[in-house]
C-alpha atoms as a PDB file:
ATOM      1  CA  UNK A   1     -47.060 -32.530   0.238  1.00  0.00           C
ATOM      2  CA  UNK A   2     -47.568 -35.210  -2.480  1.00  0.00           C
ATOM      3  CA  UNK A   3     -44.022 -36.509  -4.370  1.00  0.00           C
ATOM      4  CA  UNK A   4     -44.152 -35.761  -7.496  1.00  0.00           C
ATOM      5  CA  UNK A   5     -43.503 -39.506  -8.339  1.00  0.00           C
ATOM      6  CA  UNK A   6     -47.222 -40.287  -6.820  1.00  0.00           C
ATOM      7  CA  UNK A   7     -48.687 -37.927  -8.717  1.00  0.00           C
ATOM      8  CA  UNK A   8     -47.274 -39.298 -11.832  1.00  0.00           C
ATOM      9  CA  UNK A   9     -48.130 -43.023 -10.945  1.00  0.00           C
ATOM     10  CA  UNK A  10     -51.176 -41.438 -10.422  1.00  0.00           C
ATOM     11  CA  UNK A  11     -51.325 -40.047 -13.859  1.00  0.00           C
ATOM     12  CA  UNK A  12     -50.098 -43.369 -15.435  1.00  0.00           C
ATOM     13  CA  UNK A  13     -52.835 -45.611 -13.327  1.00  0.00           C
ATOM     14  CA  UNK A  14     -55.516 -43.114 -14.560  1.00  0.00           C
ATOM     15  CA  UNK A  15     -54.506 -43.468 -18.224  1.00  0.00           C
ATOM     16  CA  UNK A  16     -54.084 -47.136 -18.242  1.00  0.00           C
ATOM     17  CA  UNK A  17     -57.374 -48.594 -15.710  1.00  0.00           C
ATOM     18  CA  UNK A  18     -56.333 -51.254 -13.705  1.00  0.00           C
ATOM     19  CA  UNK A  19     -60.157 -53.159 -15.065  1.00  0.00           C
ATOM     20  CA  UNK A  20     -58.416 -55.833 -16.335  1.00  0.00           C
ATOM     21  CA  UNK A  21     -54.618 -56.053 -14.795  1.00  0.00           C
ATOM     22  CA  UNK A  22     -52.819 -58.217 -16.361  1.00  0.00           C
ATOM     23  CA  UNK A  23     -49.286 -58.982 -17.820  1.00  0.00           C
ATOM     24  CA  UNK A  24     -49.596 -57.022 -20.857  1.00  0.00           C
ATOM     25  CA  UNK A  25     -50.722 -54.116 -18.849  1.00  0.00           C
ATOM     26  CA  UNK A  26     -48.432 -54.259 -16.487  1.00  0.00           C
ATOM     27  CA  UNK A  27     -45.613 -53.990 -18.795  1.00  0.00           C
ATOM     28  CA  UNK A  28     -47.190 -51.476 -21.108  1.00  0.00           C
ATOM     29  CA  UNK A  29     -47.576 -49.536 -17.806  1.00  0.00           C
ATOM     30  CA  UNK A  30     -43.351 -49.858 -16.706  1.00  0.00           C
ATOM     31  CA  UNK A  31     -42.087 -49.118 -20.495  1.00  0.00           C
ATOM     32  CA  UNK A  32     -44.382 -45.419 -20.167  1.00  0.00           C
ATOM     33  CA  UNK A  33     -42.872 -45.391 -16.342  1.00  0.00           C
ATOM     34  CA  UNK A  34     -39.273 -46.225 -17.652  1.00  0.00           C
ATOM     35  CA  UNK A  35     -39.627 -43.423 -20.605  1.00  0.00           C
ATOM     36  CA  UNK A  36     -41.095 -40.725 -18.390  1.00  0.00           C
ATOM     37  CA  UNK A  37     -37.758 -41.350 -15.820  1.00  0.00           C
ATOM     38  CA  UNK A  38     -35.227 -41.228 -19.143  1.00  0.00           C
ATOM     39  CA  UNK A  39     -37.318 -37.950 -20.058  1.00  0.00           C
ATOM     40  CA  UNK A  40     -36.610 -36.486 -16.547  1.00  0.00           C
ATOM     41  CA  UNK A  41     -32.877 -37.626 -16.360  1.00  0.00           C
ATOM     42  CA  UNK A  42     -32.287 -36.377 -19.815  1.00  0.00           C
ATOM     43  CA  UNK A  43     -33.934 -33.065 -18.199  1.00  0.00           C
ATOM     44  CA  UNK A  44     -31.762 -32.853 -14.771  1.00  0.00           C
ATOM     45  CA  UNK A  45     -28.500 -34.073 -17.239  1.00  0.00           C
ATOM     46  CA  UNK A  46     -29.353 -30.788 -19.935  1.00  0.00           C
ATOM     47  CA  UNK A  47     -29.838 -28.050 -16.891  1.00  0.00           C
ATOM     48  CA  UNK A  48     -26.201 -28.854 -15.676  1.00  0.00           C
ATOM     49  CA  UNK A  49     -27.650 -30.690 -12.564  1.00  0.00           C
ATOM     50  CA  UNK A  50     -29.978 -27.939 -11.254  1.00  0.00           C
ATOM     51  CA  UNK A  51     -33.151 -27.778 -11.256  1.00  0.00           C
ATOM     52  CA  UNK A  52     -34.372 -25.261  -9.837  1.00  0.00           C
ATOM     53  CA  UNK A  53     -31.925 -22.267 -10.933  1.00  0.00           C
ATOM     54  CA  UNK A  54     -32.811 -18.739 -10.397  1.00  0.00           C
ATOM     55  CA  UNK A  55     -36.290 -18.758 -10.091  1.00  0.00           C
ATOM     56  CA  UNK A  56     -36.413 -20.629  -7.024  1.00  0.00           C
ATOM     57  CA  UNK A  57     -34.135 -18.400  -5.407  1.00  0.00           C
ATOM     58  CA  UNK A  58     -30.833 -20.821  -5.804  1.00  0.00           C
ATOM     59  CA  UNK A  59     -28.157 -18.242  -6.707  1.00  0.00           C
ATOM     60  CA  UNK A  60     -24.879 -19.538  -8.892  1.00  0.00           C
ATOM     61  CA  UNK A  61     -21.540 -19.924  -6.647  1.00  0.00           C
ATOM     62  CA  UNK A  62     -18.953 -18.159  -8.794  1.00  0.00           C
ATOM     63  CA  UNK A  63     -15.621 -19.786  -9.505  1.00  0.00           C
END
C-alpha cells in the first residue's frame, strides 16, 4: 500500500514538472506542500482527533 503522503508528492510533482528545477520551483513546490499539511491538521484538529469515526468501524468509548 502507497502512503498517502507519496501519492500527494506525487500529485504536487505532476502539477509542477520538474523540466526546469530550480529555486523558484522548489519553493513554489514546499509553500503548496506546507498548505496542503495546515489543510490536513486543520482537518484531524476539527474531527476531535479521529479520523476515521464510525464508518471505519471505530466505535466511541463512552465516559
Amino acid at each position: 500500500m502507497i502512503p498517502s503522503s507519496m501519492i500527494e508528492l506525487r500529485k504536487l510533482l505532476d502539477r509542477y514538472p520538474t523540466s526546469a528545477p530550480n529555486s523558484f520551483w522548489l519553493k513554489n513546490l514546499f509553500l503548496v506542500a506546507l498548505e496542503q499539511l495546515g489543510d490536513s491538521l486543520e482537518e484531524i484538529r476539527a474531527s476531535g482527533g479521529n479520523m476515521f469515526g464510525p464508518a471505519y468501524g471505530v466505535k466511541s468509548i463512552p465516559s
